[in-house]
Protein backbone atom coordinates (compact mmCIF):
# COMPACT_ATOMS: atom_id res chain seq x y z
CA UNK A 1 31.38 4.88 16.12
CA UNK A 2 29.83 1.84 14.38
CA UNK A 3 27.40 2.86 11.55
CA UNK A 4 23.90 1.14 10.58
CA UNK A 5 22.31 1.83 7.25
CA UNK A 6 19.14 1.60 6.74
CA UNK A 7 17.45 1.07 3.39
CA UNK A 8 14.09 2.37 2.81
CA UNK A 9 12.05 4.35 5.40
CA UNK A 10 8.71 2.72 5.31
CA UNK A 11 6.55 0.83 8.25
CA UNK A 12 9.90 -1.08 8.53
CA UNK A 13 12.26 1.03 8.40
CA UNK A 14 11.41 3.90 10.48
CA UNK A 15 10.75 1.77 13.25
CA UNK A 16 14.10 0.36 13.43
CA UNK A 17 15.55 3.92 12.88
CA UNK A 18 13.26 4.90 15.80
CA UNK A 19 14.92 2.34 17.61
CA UNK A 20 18.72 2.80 17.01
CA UNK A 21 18.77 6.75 17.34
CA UNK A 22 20.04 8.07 20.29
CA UNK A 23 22.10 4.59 20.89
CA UNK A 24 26.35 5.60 20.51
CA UNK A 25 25.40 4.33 16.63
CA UNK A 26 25.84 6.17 13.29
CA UNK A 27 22.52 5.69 11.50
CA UNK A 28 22.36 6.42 7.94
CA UNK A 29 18.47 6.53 6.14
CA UNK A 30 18.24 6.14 2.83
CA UNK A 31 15.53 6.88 0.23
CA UNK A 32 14.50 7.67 -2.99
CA UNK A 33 11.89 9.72 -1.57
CA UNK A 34 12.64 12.51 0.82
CA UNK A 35 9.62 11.29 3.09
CA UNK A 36 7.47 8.72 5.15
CA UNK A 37 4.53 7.47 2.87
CA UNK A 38 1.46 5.94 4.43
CA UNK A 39 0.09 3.66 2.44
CA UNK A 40 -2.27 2.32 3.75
CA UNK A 41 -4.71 5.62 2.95
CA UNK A 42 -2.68 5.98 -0.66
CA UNK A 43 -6.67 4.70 -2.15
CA UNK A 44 -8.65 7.78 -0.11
CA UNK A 45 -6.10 10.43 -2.15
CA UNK A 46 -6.75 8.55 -5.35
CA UNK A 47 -10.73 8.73 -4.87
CA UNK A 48 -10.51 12.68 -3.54
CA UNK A 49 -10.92 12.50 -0.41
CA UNK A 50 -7.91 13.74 1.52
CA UNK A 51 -4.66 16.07 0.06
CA UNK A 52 -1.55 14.26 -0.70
CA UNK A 53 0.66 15.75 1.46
CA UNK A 54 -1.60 14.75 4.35
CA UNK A 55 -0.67 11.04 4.37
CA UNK A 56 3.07 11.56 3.94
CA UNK A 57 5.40 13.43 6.41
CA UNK A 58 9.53 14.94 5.49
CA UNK A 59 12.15 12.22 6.91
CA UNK A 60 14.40 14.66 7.49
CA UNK A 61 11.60 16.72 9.67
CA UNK A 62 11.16 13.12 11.97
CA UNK A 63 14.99 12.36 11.70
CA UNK A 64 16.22 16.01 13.41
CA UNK A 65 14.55 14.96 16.30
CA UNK A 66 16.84 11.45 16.58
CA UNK A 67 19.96 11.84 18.03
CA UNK A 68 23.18 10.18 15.43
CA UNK A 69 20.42 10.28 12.35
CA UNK A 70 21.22 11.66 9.27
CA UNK A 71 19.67 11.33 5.95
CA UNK A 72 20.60 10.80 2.56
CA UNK A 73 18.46 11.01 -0.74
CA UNK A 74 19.32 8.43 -2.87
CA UNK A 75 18.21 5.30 -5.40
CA UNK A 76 19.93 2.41 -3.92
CA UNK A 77 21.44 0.18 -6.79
CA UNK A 78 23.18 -2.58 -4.98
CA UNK A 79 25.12 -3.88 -2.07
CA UNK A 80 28.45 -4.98 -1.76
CA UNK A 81 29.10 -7.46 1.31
CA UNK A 82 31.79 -8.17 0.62
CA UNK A 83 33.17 -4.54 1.05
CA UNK A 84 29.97 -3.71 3.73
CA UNK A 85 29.01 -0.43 0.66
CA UNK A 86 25.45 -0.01 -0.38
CA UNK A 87 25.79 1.25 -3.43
CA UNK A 88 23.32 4.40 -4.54
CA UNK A 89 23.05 7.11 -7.23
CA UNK A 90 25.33 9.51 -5.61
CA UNK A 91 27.89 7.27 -4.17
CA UNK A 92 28.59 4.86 -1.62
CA UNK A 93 28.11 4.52 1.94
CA UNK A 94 30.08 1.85 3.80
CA UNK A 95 28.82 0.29 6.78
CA UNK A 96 28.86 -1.86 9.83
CA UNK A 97 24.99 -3.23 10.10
CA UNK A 98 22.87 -2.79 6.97
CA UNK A 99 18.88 -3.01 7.49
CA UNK A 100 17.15 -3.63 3.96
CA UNK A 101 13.45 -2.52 4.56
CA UNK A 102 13.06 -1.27 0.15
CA UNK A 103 9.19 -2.92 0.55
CA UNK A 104 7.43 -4.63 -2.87
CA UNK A 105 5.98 -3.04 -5.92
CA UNK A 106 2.72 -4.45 -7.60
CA UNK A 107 3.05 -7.90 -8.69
CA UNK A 108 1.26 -8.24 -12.60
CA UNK A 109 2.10 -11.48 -12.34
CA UNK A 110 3.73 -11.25 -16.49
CA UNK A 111 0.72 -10.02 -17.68
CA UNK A 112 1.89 -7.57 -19.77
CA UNK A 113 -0.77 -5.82 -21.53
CA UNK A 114 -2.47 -5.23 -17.93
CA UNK A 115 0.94 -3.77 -16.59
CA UNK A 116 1.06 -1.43 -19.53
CA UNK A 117 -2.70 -0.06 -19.43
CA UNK A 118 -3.41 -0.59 -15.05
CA UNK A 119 -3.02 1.61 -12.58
CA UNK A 120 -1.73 0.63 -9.27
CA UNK A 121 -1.30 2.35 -5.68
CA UNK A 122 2.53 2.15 -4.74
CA UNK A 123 3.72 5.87 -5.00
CA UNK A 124 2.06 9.00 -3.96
CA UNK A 125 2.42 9.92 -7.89
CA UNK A 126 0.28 6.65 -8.37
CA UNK A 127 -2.55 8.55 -5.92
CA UNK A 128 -2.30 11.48 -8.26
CA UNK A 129 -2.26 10.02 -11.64
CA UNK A 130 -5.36 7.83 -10.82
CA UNK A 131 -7.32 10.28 -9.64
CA UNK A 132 -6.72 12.82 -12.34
CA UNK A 133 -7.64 9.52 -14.61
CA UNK A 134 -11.25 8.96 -12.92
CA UNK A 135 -12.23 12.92 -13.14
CA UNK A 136 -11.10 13.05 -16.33
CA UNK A 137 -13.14 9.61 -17.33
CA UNK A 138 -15.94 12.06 -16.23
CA UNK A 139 -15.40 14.99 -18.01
CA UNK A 140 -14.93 13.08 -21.49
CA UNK A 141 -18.22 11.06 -20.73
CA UNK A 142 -19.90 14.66 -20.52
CA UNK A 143 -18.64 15.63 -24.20
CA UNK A 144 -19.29 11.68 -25.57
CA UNK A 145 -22.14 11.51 -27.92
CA UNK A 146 -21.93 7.81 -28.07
CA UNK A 147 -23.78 5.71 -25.51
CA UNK A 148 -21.70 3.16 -25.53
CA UNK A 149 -18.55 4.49 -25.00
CA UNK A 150 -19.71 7.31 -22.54
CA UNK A 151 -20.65 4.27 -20.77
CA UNK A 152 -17.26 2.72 -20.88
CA UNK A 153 -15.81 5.88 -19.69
CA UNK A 154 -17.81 5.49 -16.58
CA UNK A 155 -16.68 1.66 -16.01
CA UNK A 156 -13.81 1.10 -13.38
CA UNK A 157 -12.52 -2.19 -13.25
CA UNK A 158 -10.90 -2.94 -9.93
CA UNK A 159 -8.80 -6.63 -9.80
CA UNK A 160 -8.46 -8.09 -6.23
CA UNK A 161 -10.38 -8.72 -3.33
CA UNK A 162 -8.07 -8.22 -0.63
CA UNK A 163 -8.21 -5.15 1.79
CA UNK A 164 -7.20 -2.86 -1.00
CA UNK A 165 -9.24 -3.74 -3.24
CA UNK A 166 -12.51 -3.38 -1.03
CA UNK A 167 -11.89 -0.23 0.02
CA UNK A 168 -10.79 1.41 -3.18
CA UNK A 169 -14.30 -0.08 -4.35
CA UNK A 170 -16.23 1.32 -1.99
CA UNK A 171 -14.39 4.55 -1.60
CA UNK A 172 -14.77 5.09 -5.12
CA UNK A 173 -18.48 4.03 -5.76
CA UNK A 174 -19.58 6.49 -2.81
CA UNK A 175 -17.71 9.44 -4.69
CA UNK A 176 -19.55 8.77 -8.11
CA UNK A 177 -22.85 8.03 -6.40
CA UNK A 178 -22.55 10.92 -3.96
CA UNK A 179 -20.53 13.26 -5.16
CA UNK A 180 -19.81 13.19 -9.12
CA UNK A 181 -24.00 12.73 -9.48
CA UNK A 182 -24.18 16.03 -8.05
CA UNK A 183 -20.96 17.66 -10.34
CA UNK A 184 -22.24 15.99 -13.17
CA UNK A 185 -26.08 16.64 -13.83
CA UNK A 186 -25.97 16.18 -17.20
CA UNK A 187 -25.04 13.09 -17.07
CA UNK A 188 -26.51 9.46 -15.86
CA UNK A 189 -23.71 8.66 -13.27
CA UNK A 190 -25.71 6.21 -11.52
CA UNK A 191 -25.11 4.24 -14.68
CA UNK A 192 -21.83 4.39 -14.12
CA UNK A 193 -20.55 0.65 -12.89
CA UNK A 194 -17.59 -0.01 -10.72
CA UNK A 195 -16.61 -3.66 -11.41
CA UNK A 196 -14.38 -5.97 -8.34
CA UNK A 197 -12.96 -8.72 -9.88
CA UNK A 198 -11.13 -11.25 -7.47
CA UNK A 199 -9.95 -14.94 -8.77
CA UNK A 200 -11.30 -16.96 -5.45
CA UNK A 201 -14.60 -17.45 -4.58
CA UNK A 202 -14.45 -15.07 -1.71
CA UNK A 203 -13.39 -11.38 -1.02
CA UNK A 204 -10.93 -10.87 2.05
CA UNK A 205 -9.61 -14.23 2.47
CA UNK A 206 -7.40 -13.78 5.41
CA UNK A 207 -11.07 -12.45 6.89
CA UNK A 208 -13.75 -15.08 8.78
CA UNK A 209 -16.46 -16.69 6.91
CA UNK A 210 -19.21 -13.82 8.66
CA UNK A 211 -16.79 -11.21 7.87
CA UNK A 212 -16.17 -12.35 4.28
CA UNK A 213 -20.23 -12.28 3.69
CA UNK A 214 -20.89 -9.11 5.03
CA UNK A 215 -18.09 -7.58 3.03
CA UNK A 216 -19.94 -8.77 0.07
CA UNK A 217 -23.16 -8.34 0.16
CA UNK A 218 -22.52 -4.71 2.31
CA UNK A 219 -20.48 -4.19 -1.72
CA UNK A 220 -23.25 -4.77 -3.50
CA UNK A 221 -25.82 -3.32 -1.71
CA UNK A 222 -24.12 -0.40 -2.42
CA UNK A 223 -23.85 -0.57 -6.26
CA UNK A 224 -20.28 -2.43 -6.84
CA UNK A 225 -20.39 -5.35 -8.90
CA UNK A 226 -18.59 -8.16 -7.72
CA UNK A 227 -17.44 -11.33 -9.88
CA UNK A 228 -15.83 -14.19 -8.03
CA UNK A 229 -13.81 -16.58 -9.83
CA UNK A 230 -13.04 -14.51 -12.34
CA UNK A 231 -9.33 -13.51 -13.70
CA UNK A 232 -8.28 -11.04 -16.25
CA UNK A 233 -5.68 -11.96 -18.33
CA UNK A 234 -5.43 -9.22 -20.66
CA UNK A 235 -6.34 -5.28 -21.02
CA UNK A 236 -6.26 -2.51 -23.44
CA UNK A 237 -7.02 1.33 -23.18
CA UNK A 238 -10.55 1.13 -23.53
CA UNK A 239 -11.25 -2.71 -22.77
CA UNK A 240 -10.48 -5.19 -19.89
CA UNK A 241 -10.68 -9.52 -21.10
CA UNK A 242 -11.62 -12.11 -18.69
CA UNK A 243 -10.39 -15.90 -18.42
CA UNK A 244 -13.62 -16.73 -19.98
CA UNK A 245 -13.42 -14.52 -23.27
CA UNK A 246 -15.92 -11.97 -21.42
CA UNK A 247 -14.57 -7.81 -22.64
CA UNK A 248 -15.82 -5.19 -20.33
CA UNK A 249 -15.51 -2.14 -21.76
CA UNK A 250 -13.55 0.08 -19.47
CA UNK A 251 -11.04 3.05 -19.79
CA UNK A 252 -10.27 2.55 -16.34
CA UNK A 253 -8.34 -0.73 -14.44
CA UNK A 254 -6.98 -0.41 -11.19
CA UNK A 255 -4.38 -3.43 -9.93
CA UNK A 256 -4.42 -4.51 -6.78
CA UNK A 257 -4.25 -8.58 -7.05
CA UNK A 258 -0.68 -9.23 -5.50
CA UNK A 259 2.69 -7.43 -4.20
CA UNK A 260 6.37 -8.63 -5.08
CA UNK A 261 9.62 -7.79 -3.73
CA UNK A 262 10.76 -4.66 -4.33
CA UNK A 263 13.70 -5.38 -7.08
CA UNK A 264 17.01 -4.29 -5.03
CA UNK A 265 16.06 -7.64 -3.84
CA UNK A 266 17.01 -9.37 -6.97
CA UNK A 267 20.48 -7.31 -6.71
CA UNK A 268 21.08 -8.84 -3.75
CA UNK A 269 23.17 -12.42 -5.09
CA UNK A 270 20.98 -14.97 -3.31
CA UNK A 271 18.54 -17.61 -3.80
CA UNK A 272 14.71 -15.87 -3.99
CA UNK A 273 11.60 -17.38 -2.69
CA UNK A 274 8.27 -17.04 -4.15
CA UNK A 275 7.35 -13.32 -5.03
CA UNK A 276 10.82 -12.30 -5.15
CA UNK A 277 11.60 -12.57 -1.38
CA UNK A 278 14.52 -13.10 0.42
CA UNK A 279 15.03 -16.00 2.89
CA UNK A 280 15.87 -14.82 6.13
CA UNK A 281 17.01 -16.51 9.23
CA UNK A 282 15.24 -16.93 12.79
CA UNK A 283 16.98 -13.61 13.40
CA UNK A 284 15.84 -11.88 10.03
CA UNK A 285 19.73 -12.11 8.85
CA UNK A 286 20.79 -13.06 5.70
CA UNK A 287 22.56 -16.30 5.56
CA UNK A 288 26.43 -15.53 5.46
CA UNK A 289 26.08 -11.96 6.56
CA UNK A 290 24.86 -11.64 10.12
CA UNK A 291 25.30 -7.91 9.81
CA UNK A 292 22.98 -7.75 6.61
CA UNK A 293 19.07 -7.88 8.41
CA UNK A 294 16.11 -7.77 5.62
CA UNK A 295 12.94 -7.04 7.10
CA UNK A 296 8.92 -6.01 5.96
CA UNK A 297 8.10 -6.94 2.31
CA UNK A 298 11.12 -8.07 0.98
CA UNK A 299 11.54 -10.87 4.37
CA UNK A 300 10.72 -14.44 3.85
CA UNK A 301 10.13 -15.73 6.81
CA UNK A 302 8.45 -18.96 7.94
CA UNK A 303 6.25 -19.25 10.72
CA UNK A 304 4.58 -22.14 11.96
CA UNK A 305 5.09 -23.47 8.64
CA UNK A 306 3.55 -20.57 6.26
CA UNK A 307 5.45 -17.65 5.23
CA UNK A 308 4.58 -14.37 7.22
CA UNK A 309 2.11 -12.23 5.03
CA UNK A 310 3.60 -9.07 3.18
CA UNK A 311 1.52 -6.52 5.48
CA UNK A 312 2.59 -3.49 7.23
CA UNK A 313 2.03 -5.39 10.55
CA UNK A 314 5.17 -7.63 9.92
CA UNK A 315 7.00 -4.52 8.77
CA UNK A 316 6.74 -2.81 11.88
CA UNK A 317 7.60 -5.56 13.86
CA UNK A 318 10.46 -6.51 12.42
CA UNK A 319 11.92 -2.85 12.27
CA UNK A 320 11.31 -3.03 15.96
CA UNK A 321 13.14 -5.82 16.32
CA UNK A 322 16.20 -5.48 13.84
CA UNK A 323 16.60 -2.41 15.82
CA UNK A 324 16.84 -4.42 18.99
CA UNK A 325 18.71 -7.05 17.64
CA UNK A 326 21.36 -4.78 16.30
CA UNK A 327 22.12 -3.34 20.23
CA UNK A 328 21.83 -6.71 21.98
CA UNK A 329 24.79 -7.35 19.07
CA UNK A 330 26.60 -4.59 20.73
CA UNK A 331 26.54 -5.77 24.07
CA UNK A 332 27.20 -9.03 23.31
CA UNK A 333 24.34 -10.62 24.00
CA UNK A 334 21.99 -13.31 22.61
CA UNK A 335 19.46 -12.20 20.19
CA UNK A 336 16.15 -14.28 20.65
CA UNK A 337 14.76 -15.78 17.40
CA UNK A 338 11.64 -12.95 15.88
CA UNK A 339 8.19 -14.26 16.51
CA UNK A 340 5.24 -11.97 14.64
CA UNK A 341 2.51 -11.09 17.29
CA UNK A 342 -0.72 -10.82 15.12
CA UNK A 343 -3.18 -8.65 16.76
CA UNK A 344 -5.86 -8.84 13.67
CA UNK A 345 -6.47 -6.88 10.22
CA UNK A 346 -9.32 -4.83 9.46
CA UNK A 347 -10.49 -3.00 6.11
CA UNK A 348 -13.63 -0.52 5.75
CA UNK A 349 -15.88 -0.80 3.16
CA UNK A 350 -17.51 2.84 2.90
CA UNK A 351 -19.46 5.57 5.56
CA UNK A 352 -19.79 4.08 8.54
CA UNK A 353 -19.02 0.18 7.40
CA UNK A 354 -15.84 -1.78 7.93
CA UNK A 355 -14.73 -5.13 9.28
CA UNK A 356 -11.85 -5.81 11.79
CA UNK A 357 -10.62 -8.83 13.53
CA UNK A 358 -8.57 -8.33 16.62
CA UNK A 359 -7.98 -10.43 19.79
CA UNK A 360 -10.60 -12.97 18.49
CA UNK A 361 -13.01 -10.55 18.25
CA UNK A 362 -14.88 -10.18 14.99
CA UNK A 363 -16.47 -6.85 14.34
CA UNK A 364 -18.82 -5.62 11.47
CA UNK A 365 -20.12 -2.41 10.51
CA UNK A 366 -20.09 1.08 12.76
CA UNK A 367 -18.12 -0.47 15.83
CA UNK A 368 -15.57 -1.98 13.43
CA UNK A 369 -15.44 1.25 10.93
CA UNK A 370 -14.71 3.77 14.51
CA UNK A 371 -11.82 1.16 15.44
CA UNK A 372 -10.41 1.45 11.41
CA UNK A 373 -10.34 5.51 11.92
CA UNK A 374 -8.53 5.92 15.16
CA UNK A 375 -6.35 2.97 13.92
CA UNK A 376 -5.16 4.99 11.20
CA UNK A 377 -5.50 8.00 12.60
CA UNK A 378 -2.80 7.10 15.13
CA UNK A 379 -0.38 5.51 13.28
CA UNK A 380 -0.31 8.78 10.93
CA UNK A 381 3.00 10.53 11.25
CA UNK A 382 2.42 14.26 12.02
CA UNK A 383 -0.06 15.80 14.15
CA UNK A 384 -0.40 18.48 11.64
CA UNK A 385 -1.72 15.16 9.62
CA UNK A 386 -3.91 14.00 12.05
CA UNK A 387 -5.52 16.66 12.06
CA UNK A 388 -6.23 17.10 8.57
CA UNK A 389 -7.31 13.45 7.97
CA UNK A 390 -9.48 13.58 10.85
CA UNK A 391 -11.12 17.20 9.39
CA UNK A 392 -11.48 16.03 5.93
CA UNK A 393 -13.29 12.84 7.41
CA UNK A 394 -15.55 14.19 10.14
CA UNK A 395 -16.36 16.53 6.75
CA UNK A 396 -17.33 13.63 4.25
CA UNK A 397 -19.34 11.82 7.34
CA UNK A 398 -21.48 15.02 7.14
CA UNK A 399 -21.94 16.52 4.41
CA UNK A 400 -20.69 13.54 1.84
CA UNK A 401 -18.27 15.88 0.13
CA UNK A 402 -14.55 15.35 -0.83
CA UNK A 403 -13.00 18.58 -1.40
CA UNK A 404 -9.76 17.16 -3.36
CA UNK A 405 -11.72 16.88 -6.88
CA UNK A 406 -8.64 18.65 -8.79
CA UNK A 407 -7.39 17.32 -12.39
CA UNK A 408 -3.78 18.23 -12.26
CA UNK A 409 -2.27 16.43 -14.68
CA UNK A 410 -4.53 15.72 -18.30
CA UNK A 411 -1.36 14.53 -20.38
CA UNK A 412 -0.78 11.56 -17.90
CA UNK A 413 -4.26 10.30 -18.17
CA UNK A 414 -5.62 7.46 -20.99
């Protein structure tokens, strides 16, 4: 029985996992993490509104159910093709078809000082650590007898205006103006500032003109401060430095201006394109090593002349199809070149606000913010986690209360 090893169970790889189980194939999944992260709601756990273990689900509990899956915990450290091994912590594991789906980490862009002192949204742990960091920013400010720096204490600094960006923004402005004015009388919170910084002269590029405007001003109306054409290029522990000399004092910056490779891809012995990615051929193999398929983050993949974007999207797809491509390999048959389908992107801004473009539509506000829940809310692994999510939203639309306001960890914040 021929084996296929699969590297990373993210959007990628559990959909090409989903695809080879139950085909006459060995498949191997391994991860450093003994689960299925969803990223995409990693921001809502980080501003207290929903439990960490509600947007991640076990591997092992969704790999029982596939027939020839097994699992196996593990920090990959390199791959031998010339010997088909992937080399992890606990040993090696040979194999016959390798997918290599390890996804990106933040991308600082050698900024050093704002690597050491941001926070950034990768890892559950990340959700966790930043969260503990903005209750805590609270509970000093209460005990602060100087202005000045109770005020920086109330400052968060958010860099990028992409989808992540936006909604961390808004998520987080309607929990201090909502919820932390009510837990913290004593103190001015609607003072408190919440600062998006993005280097163009536009939040959500990849968005519409219309869209791109009503994501802004629906921002500000609601008490972030938005500076276009702005760039940090250096931080410290209570202060954040524009390109223009400009110091905002802030305890608090969160990172979310750019993605790179993940590094296994720098392991890997070939030639890397821009952000660390690895060039991939019409059928997402590597060149030399039609066995070897990278696919999601790490991928670099042209289409129509621009490199495919580093979304979950793309991920998904191409798990789909590596998975396909591997069994049409079986049977001997021609594997069609990979063409990404995209059906639109969509980001919300806060309660009942969002924007979405999708089969040329272009939707704003309510219609668009309903079509961003069930979105998510479907591609959620784990009823039990639908559930929740759904619960712990229907219960913020209400009553404008996020239940997860726990400091669990005061040694890990600044």
């Amino acid at each position: 029985m021929k084996r296929v090893v699969i590297i990373g169970i993210g959007f990628g790889g559990i959909r090409a996992a989903r695809e080879l189980a139950g085909q006459g194939l060995e498949v191997v999944l391994v991860d450093r993490n003994n689960y299925h992260l969803f990223q995409p709601l990693l921001y809502q756990v980080a501003t207290a509104g929903l439990e960490q273990e509600s947007i991640a689900y076990p591997i092992r509990a969704m790999s029982r159910h596939w027939t020839g899956t097994r699992f196996h915990l593990a920090e990959v450290r390199a791959v031998d093709f010339a010997a088909c091994k992937v080399l992890t912590s606990h040993g090696e594991i040979g194999y016959d078809y390798l997918v290599v789906a390890a996804g990106s980490v933040t991308n600082f862009f050698g900024l050093d000082s704002v690597e050491r002192h941001a926070y950034d949204l990768k890892k559950l742990a990340d959700a966790e650590r930043l969260r503990n960091q903005i209750l805590t920013a609270f509970e000093r400010a209460v005990v602060e007898p100087d202005p000045a720096k109770r005020r920086a204490l109330m400052t968060f600094v958010i860099v990028g205006g992409g989808p992540t960006g936006v909604e961390f923004s808004g998520a987080l402005i309607e929990l201090v103006r909502y919820v932390l004015a009510k837990d913290y009388p004593e103190l001015s919170v609607q003072a408190a500032r919440v600062v998006l910084i993005e280097a163009f002269d536009r939040l959500m590029a990849a968005m519409p003109e219309q869209l791109q405007s009503y994501t802004l001003n629906k921002l500000r109306s609601m008490g972030v401060e938005v500076l276009l054409n702005a760039r940090v290029t250096d931080a410290g522990p209570e202060r954040v430095v524009l390109h223009d000399g400009a110091v905002i004092p802030a305890h608090t910056l969160f990172w979310s201006a750019g993605v790179k490779a993940a590094p296994l891809a720098g392991s890997l012995g070939v030639g890397l394109k821009p952000g660390g990615r690895v060039p991939v051929g019409a059928d997402l193999s590597l060149s030399g090593h039609p066995e070897v398929f990278i696919v999601g983050d790490m991928a670099w993949l042209e289409q129509d002349g621009v490199p495919l974007p580093m979304v979950a999207p793309v991920a998904m797809q191409m798990g789909t199809y590596a998975g396909k491509a591997i069994k049409l390999r079986e049977q001997n048959l021609p594997v069609p070149p990979f063409r990404y389908h995209d059906k639109g992107s969509m980001a919300t801004i806060g309660k009942s606000a969002a924007v979405a473009m999708t089969h040329g539509m272009k939707l704003k506000g309510y219609p668009a913010w309903i079509a961003w829940l069930l979105l998510h809310l479907y591609y959620l692994i784990g009823f039990r986690n639908r559930v929740v999510v759904m619960l712990n939203w229907i219960w913020y639309y209400w009553f404008h209360e996020r239940q997860v306001r726990l400091i669990t960890d005061q040694d890990g914040t600044r």
